[in-house]
N, C-alpha and C. Protein backbone atom coordinates (compact mmCIF):
# COMPACT_ATOMS: atom_id res chain seq x y z
N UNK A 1 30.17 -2.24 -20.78
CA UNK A 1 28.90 -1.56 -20.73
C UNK A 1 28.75 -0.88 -19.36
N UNK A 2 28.19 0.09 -19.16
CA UNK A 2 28.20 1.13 -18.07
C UNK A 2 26.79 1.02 -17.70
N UNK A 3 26.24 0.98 -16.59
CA UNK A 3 25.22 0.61 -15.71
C UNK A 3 24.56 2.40 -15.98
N UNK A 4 23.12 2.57 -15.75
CA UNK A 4 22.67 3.62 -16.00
C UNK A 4 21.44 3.65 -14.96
N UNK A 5 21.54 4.59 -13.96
CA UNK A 5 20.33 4.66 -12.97
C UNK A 5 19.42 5.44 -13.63
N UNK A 6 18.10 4.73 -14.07
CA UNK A 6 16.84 5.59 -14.63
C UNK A 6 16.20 5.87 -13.41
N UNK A 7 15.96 7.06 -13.66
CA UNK A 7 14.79 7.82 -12.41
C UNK A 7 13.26 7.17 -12.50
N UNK A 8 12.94 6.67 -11.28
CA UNK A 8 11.40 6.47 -10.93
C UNK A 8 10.34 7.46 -10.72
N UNK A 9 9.49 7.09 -10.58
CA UNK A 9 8.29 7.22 -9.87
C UNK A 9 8.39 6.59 -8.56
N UNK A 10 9.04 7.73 -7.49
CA UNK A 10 9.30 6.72 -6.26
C UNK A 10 7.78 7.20 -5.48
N UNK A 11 7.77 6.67 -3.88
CA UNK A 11 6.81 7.30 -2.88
C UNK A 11 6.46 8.64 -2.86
N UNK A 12 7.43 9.28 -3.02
CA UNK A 12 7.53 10.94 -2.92
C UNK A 12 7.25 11.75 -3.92
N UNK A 13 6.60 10.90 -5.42
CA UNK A 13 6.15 11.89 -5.94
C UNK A 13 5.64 12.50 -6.15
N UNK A 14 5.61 14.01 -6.82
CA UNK A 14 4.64 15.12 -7.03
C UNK A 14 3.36 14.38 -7.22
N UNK A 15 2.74 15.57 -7.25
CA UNK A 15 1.25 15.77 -8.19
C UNK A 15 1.45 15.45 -9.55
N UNK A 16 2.31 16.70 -10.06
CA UNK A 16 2.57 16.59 -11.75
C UNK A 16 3.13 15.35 -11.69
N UNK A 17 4.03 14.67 -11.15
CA UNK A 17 5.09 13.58 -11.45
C UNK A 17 3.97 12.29 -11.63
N UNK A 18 3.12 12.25 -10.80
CA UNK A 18 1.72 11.32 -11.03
C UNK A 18 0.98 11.30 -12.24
N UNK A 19 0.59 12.80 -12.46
CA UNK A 19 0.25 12.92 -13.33
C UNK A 19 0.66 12.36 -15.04
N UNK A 20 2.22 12.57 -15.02
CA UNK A 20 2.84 12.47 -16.44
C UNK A 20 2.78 10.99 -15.97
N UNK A 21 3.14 10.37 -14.88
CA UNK A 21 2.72 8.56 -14.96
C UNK A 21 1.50 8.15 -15.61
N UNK A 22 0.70 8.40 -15.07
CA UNK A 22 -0.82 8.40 -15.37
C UNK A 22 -0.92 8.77 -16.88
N UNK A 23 -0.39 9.86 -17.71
CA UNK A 23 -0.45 10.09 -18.61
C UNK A 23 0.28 8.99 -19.83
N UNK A 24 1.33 8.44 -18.99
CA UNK A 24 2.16 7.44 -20.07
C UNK A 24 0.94 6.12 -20.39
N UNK A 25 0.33 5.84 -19.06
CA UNK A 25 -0.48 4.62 -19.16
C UNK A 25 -1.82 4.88 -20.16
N UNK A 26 -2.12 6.06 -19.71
CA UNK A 26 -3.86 6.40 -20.60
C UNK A 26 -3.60 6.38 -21.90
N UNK A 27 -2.46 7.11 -22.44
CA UNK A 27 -2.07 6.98 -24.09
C UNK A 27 -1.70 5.68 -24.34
N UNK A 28 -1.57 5.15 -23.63
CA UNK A 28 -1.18 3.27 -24.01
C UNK A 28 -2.21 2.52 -24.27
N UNK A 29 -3.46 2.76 -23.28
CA UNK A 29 -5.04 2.22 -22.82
C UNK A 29 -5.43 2.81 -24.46
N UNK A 30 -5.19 4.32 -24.89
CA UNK A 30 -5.97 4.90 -25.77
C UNK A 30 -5.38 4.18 -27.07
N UNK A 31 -4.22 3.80 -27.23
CA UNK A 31 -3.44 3.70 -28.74
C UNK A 31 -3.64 2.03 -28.83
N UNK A 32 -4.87 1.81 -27.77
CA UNK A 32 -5.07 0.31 -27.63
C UNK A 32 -6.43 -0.16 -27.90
N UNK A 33 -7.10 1.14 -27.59
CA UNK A 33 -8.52 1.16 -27.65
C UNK A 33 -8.90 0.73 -26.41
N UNK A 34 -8.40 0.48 -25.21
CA UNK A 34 -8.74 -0.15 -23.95
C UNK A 34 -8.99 1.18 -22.87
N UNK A 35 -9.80 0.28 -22.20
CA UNK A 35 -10.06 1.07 -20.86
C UNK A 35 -9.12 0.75 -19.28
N UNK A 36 -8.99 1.12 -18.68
CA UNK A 36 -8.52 0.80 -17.56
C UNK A 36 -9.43 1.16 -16.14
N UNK A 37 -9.17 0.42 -15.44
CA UNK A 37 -10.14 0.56 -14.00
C UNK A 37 -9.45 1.59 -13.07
N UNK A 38 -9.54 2.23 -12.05
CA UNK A 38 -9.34 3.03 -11.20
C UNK A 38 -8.76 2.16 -10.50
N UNK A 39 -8.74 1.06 -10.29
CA UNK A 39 -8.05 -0.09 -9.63
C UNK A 39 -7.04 -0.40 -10.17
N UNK A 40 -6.98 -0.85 -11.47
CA UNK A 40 -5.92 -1.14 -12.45
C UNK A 40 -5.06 -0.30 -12.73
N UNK A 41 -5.47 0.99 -13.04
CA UNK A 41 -4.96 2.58 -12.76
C UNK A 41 -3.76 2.22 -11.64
N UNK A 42 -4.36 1.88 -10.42
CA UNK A 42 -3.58 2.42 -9.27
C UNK A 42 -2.72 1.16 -9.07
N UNK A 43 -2.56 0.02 -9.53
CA UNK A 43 -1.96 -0.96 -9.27
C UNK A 43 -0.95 -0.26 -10.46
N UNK A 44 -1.21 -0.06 -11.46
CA UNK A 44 0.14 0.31 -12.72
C UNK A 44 1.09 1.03 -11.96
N UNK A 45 0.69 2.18 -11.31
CA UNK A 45 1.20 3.40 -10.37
C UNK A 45 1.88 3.41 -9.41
N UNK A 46 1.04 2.38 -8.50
CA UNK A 46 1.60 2.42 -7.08
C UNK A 46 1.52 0.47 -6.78
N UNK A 47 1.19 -0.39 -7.37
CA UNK A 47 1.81 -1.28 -7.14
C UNK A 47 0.63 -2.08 -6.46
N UNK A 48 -0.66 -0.91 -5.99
CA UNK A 48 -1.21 -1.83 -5.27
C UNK A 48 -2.68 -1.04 -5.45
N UNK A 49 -3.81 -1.53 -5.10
CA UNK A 49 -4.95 -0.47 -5.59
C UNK A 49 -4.69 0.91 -4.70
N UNK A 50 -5.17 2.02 -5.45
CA UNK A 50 -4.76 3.23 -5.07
C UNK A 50 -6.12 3.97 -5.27
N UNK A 51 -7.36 3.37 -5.87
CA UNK A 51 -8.14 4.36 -6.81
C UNK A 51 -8.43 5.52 -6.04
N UNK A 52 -8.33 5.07 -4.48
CA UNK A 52 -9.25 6.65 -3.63
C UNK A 52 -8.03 7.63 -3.75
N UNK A 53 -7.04 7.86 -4.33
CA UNK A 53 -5.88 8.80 -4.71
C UNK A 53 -5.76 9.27 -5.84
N UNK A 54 -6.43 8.93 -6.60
CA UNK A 54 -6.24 9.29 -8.37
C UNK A 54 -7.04 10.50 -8.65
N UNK A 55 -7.75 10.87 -7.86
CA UNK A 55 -8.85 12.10 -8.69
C UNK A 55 -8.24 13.54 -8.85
N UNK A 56 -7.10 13.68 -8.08
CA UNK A 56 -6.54 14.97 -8.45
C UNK A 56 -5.77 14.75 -9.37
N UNK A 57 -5.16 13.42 -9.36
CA UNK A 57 -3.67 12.96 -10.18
C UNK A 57 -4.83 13.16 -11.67
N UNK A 58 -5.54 13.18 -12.32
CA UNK A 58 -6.85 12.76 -13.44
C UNK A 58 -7.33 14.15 -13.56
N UNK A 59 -7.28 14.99 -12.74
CA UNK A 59 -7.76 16.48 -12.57
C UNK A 59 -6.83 17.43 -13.48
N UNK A 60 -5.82 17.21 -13.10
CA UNK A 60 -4.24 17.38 -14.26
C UNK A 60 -4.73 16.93 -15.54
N UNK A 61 -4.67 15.72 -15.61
CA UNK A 61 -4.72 15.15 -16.56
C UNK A 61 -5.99 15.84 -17.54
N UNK A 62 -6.96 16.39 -16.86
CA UNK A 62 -8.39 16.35 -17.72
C UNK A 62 -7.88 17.70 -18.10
N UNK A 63 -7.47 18.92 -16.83
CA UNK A 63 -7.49 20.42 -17.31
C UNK A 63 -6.47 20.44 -18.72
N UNK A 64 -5.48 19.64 -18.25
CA UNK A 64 -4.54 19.75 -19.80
C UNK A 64 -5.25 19.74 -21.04
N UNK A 65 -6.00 18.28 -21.26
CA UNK A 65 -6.51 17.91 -22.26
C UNK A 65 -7.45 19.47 -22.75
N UNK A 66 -8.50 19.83 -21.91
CA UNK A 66 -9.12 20.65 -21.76
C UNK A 66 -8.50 21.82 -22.58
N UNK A 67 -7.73 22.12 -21.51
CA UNK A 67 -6.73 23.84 -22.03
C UNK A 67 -6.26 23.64 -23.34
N UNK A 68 -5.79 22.28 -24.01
CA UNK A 68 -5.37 22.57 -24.78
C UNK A 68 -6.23 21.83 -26.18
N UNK A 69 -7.56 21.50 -26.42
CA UNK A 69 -8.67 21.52 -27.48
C UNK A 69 -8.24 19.75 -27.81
N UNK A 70 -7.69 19.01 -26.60
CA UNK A 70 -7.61 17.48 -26.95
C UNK A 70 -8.95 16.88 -26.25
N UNK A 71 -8.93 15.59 -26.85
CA UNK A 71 -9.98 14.63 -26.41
C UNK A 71 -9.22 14.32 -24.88
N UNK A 72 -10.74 14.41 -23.88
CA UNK A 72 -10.68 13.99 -22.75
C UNK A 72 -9.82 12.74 -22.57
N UNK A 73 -8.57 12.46 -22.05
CA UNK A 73 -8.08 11.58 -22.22
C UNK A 73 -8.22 10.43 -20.53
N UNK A 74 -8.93 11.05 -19.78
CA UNK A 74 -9.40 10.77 -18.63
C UNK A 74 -10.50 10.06 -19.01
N UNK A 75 -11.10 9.85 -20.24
CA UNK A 75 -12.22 8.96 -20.74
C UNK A 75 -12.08 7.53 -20.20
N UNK A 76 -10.91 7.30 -20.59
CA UNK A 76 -10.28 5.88 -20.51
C UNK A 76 -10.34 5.36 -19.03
N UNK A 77 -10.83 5.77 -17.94
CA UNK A 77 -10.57 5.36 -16.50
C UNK A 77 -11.97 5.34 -16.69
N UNK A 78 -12.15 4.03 -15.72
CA UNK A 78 -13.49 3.61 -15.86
C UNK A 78 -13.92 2.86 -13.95
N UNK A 79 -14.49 3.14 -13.42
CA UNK A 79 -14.87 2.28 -12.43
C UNK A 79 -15.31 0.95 -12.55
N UNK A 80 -15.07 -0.09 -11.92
CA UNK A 80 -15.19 -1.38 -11.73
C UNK A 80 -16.37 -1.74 -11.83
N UNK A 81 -17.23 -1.25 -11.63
CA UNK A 81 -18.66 -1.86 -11.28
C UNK A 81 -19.67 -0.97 -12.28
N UNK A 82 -19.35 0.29 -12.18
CA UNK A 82 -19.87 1.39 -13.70
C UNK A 82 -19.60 1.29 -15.21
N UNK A 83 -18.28 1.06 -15.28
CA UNK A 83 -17.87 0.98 -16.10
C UNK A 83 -17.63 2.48 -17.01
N UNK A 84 -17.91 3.68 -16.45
CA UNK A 84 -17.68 4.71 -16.58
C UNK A 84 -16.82 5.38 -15.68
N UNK A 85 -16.37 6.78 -16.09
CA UNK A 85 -15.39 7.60 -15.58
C UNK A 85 -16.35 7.80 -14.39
N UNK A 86 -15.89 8.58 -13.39
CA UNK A 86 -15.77 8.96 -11.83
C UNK A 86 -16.54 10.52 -12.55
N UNK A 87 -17.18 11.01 -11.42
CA UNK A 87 -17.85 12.13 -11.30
C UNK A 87 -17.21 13.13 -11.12
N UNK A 88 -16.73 13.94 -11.26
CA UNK A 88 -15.72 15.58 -11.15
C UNK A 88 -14.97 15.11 -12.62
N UNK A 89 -15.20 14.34 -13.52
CA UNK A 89 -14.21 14.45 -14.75
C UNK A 89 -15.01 14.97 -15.60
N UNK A 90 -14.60 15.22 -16.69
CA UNK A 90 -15.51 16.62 -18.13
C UNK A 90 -16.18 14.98 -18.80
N UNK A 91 -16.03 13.73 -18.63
CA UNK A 91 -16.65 13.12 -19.48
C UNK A 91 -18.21 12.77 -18.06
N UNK A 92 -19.15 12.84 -18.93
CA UNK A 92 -20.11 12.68 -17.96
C UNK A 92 -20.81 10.76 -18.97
N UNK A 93 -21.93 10.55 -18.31
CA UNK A 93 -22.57 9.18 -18.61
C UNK A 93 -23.07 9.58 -20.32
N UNK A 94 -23.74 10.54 -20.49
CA UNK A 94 -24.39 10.78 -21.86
C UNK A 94 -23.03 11.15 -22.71
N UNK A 95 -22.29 11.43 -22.35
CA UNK A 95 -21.17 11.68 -23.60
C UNK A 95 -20.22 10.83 -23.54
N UNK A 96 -19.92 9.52 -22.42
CA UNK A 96 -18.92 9.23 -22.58
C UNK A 96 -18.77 7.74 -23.38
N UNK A 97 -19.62 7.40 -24.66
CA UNK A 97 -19.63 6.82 -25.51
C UNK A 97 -18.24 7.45 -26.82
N UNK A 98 -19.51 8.70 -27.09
CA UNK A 98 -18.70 9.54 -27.76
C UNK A 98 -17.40 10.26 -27.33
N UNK A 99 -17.02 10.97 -26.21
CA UNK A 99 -15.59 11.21 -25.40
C UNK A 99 -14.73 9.73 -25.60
N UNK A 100 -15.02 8.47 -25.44
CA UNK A 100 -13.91 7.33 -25.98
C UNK A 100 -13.71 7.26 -26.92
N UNK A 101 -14.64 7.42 -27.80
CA UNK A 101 -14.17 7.31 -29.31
C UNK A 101 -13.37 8.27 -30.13
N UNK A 102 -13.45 9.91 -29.44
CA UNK A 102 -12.27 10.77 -29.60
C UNK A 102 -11.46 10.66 -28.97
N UNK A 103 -11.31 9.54 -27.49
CA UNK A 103 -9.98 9.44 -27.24
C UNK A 103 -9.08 8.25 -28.09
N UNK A 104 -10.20 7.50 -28.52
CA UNK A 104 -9.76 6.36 -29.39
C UNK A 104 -8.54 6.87 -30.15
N UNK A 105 -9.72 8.06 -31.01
CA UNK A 105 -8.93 8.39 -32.74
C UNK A 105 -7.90 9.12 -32.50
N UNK A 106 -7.68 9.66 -31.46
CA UNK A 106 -6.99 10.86 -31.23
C UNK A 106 -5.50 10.29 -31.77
N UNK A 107 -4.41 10.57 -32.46
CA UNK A 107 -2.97 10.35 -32.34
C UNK A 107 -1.70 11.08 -31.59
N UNK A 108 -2.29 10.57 -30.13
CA UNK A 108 -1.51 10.67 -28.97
C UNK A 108 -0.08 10.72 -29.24
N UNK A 109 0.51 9.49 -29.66
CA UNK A 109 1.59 9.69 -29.99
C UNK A 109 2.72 10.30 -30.98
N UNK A 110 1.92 11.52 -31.69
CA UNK A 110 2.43 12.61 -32.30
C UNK A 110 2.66 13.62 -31.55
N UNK A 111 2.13 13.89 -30.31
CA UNK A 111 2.39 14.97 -29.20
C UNK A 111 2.96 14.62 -28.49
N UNK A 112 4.19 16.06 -28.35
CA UNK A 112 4.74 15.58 -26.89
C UNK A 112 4.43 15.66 -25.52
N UNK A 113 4.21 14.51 -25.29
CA UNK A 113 3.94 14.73 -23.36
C UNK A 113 4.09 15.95 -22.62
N UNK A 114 2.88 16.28 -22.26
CA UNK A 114 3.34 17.23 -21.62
C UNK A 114 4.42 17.11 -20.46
N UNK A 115 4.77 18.61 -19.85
CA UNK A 115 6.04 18.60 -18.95
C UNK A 115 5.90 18.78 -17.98
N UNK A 116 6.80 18.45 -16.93
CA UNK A 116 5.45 18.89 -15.47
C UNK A 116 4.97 20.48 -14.92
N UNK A 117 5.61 20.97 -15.45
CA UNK A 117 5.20 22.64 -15.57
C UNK A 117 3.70 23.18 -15.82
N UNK A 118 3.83 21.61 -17.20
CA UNK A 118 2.33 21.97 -17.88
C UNK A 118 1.02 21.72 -17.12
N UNK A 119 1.45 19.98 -16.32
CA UNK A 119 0.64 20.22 -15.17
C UNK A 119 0.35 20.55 -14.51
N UNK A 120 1.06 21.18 -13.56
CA UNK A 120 0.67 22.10 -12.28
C UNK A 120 -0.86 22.11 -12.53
C-alpha cells in the first residue's frame, strides 16, 4: 500500500480556502439540522476559538449562496449567548427562524461545492 499526502487547511490559508472549509462544516450542521457557534465554527477550523476571524471567511460564504438563488447557508452560525447569526450576514433576527428552515430543507449535497474561484 502506498502512503498518500492529502492536502490541508494549513496556517496559510486563503480567504476562499477558509471559505470552502467553512463550507464543508455548514452543509454537515445543515444535513443535520444543527447549528454551530462562532466558537465551535472556529475550533472545527483552526483548532482553537477563532470567532473574531470568521466574518469575511461567512461573507464568501453568504455572497455565494446569495448570487446563486440558495438558502442562506450562513444561517447555521449562531453566537453563543444570541443564539443567532452575527450582524453583516443576509439572515437578520425576524427571518432567521424561517432562513434555518430553508437551510434545513435545502439538499446541499446534490451540489457541487463550490470552487475557490467561485469564492473570491
Amino acid at each position: 500500500m502506498t502512503e498518500t499526502t492529502a492536502r490541508s487547511f494549513n496556517p496559510t490559508a486563503t480567504r476562499a480556502e477558509r471559505a470552502l472549509q467553512a463550507w464543508q462544516i455548514l452543509v454537515s450542521c445543515a444535513a443535520n439540522r444543527q447549528t454551530i457557534t462562532y466558537e465551535g465554527l472556529g475550533d472545527a477550523m483552526f483548532g482553537r476559538r477563532a470567532a473574531g476571524v470568521l466574518s469575511q471567511t461567512l461573507d464568501l460564504i453568504a455572497r455565494y449562496c446569495g448570487d446563486r438563488g440558495l438558502p442562506p447557508l450562513t444561517a447555521v452560525v449562531v453566537g453563543t449567548n444570541r443564539g443567532t447569526p452575527g450582524t453583516g450576514l443576509p439572515t437578520g433576527v425576524a427571518t432567521v427562524d424561517r432562513d434555518r428552515e430553508l437551510v434545513y430543507g435545502c439538499k446541499w449535497f446534490t451540489f457541487v461545492p463550490p470552487t475557490l474561484e467561485q469564492l473570491v
